[in-house]
Every structure is written in structure tokens, then in C-alpha cells.
Protein backbone atom coordinates (compact mmCIF):
# COMPACT_ATOMS: atom_id res chain seq x y z
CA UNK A 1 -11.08 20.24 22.93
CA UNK A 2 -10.64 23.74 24.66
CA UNK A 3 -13.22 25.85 26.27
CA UNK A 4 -13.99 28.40 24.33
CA UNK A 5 -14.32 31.33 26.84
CA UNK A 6 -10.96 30.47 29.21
CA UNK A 7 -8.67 28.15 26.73
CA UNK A 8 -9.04 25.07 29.64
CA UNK A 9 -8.74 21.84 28.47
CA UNK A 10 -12.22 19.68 28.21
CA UNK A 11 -13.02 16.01 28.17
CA UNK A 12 -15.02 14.64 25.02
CA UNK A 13 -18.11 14.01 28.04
CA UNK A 14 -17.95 17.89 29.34
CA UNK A 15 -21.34 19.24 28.81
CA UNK A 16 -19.67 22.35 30.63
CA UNK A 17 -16.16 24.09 31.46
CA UNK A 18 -15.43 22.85 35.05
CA UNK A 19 -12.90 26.31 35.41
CA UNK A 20 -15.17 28.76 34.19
CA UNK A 21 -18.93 27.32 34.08
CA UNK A 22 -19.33 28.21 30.23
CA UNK A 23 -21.80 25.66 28.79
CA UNK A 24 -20.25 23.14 26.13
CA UNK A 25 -21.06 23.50 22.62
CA UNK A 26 -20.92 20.32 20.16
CA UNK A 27 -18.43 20.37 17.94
CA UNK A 28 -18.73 19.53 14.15
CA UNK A 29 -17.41 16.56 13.18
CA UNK A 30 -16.28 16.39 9.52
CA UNK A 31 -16.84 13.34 7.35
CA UNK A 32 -13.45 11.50 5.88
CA UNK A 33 -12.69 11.89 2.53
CA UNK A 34 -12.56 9.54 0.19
CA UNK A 35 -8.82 8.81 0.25
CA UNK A 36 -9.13 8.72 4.03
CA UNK A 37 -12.11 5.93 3.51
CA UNK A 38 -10.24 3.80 0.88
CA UNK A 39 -6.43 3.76 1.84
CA UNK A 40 -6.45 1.02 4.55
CA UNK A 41 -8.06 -1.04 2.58
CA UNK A 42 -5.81 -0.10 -0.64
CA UNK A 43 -2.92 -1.07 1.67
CA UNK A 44 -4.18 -3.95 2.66
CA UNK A 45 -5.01 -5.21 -1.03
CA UNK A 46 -1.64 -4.31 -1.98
CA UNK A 47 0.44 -5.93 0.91
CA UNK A 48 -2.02 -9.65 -0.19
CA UNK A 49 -0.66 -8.63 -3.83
CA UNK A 50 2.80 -9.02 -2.79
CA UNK A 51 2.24 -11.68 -1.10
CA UNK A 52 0.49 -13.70 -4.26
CA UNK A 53 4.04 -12.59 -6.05
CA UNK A 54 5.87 -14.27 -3.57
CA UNK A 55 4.77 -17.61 -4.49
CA UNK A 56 5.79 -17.68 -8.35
CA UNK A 57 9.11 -16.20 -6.77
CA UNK A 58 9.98 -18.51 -4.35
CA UNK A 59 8.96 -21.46 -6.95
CA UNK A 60 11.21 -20.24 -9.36
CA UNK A 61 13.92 -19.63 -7.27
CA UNK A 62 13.16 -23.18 -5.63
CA UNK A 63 13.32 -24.73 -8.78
CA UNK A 64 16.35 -22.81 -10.85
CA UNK A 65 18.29 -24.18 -7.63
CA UNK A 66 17.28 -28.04 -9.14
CA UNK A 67 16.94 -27.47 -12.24
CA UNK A 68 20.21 -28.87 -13.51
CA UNK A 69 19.33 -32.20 -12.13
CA UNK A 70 16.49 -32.30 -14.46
CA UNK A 71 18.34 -31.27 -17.35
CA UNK A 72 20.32 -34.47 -19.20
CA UNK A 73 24.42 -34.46 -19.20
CA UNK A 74 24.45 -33.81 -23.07
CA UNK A 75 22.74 -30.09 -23.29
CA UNK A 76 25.53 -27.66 -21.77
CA UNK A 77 23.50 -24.50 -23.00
CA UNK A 78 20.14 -25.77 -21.13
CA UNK A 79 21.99 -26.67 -17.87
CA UNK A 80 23.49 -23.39 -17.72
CA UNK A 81 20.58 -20.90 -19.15
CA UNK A 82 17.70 -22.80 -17.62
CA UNK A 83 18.62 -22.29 -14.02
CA UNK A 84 20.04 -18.78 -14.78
CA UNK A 85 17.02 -17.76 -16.54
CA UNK A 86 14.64 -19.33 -13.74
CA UNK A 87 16.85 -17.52 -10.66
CA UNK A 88 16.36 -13.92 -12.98
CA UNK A 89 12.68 -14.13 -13.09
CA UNK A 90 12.31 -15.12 -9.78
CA UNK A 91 14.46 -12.35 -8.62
CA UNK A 92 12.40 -10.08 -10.79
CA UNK A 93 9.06 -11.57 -8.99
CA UNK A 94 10.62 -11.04 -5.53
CA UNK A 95 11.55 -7.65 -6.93
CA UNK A 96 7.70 -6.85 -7.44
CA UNK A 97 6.35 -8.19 -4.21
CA UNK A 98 8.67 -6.61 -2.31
CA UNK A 99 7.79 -3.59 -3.69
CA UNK A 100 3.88 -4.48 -3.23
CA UNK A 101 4.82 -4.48 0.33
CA UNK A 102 6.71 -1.78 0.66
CA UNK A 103 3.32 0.37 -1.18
CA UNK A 104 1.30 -1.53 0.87
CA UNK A 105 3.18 -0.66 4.13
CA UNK A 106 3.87 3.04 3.40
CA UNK A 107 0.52 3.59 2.75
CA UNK A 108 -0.49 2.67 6.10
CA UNK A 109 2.37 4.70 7.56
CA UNK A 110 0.64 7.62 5.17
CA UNK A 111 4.58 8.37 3.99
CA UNK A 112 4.38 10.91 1.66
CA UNK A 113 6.01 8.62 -1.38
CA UNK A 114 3.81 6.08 -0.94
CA UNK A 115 1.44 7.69 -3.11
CA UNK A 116 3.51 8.56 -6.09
CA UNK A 117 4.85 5.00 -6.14
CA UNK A 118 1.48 3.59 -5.62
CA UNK A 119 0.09 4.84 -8.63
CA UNK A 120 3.09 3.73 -10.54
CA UNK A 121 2.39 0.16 -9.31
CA UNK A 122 -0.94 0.69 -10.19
CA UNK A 123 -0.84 1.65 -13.57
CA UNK A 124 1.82 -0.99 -14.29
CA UNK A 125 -0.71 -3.54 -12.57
CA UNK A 126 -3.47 -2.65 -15.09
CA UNK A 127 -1.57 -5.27 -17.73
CA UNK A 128 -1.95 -8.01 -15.58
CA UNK A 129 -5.83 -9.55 -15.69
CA UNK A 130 -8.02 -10.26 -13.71
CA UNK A 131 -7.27 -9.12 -10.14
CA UNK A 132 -4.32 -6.33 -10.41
CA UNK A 133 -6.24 -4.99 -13.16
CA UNK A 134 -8.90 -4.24 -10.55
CA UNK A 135 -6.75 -3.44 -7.81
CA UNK A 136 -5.14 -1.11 -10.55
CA UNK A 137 -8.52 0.85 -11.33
CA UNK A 138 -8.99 1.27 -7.55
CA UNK A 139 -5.68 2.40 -7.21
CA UNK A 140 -5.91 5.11 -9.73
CA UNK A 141 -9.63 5.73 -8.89
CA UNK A 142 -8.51 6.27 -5.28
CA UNK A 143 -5.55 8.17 -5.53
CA UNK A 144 -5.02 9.81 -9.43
CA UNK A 145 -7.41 13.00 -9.14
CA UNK A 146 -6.13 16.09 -7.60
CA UNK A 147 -8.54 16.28 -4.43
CA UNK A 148 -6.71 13.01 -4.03
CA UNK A 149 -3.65 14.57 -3.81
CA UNK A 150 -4.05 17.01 -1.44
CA UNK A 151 -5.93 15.11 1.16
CA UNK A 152 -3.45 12.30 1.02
CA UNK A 153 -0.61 15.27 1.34
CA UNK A 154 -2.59 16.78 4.17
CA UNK A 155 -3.54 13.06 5.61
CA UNK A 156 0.65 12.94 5.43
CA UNK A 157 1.21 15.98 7.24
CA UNK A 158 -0.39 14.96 10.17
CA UNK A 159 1.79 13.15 12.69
């Protein structure tokens, strides 16, 4: 804050300019938007939704590593596609949650991809009831319209 009739610098307290004597008028404080209100909390949701994926991940990749043991001698195809087919979709899994916490950690960073991404995530996590269907909806609600865009593009700007 800068006094307004010599440019000195002023303390939040100043009630007037210690330079020039000029009394200290309040400044207006503007509320936060709505993006600005919501996207801790959408990062936050995201970063616990990556790490729910990392449990079916790890399990699968836990058990496509033992699989084989479980599989008798006599059926080749099963001992070979069961434990390749368990290591894919756990890859795919680890995939997912490591991009939930990449989201999740760009938007608290406020990196200007974060959004775009986001709402890809989002809408993709509207197919998978009950809880990233909701954390979908307040994805989208949160970051689809176009006020949302430029206050998260402005929120980015600033260092």
C-alpha cells in the first residue's frame, strides 16, 4: 500500500503517511471469486482421488507379479495372459492416479494447464459412480463457464 499524495510505502496499521502527514484512507477489499473459493479444495479432492486409484493399482500389480503361482501347470494361455492382463490394468490405474495428482498438484501451483486437463479428468470422471461422479460435477461446475476461465487465467498470471 502506497500513500496516495507522496508514493511512500505504508504499513497495513498506518492510519497516516509518516513522510508526508496525509491521513490514510481504507482500501476496498474485493471478495474472491468463485474459482478462487473452490480450487484448494478441488485440488485437494483430486490429489485423495489419486490416491483411492493407487490402491486397485498397486493390488493388481501386487498380484499379476503372483499370479502364475495360482494358476495350475496345465493352462499355458492363463499363466501367460492372466499376469499380463493384471500388470496392464494396473499400469493403466497407476496411469490415472498419477495423473489425479498431477491435476491435483497443478492446481495448487495455479499452472495454467491445470485447468484444461482438469476438466478433461473431470468429465471422464463423470462415468465412474458415486464419488468421481460428484467430484466430476464440481469440477465442471467450478471451472467449465467462461468467468471461470478468466479468473483462473488471471489467478495464473499472478506470481
Amino acid at each position: 500500500m502506497f500513500c496516495n499524495k507522496c508514493g511512500a510505502p505504508l504499513q497495513p496499521d498506518y492510519r497516516v503517511c509518516p513522510k508526508c502527514g496525509n491521513p490514510v484512507q481504507g482500501s476496498v477489499t474485493i471478495p474472491p471469486g468463485r474459482v478462487a473459493r473452490h480450487i484448494q479444495i478441488l485440488a485437494i479432492l483430486w490429489i485423495i482421488v489419486g490416491c483411492f486409484w493407487l490402491i486397485p493399482a498397486a493390488g493388481m500389480l501386487v498380484l499379476g507379479s503372483v499370479a502364475h503361482s495360482f494358476i495350475p501347470m496345465g493352462e499355458t494361455m492363463a499363466r501367460m495372459l492372466g499376469p499380463f492382463l493384471l500388470h496392464v490394468f494396473g499400469g493403466i490405474f497407476l496411469l490415472v492416479a498419477a495423473g489425479a495428482f498431477c491435476v491435483g498438484w497443478g492446481l495448487f501451483q495455479r499452472t495454467p494447464w491445470a485447468r484444461t486437463v482438469t476438466l478433461v479428468l473431470g468429465f471422464l470422471a463423470l462415468f465412474h459412480p458415486p464419488f468421481a461422479t460428484a467430484l466430476g460435477i464440481y469440477t465442471l461446475w467450478v471451472l467449465l463457464p467462461e468467468s471461470s476461465q478468466r479468473e483462473y487465467a488471471n489467478m495464473a498470471a499472478q506470481p
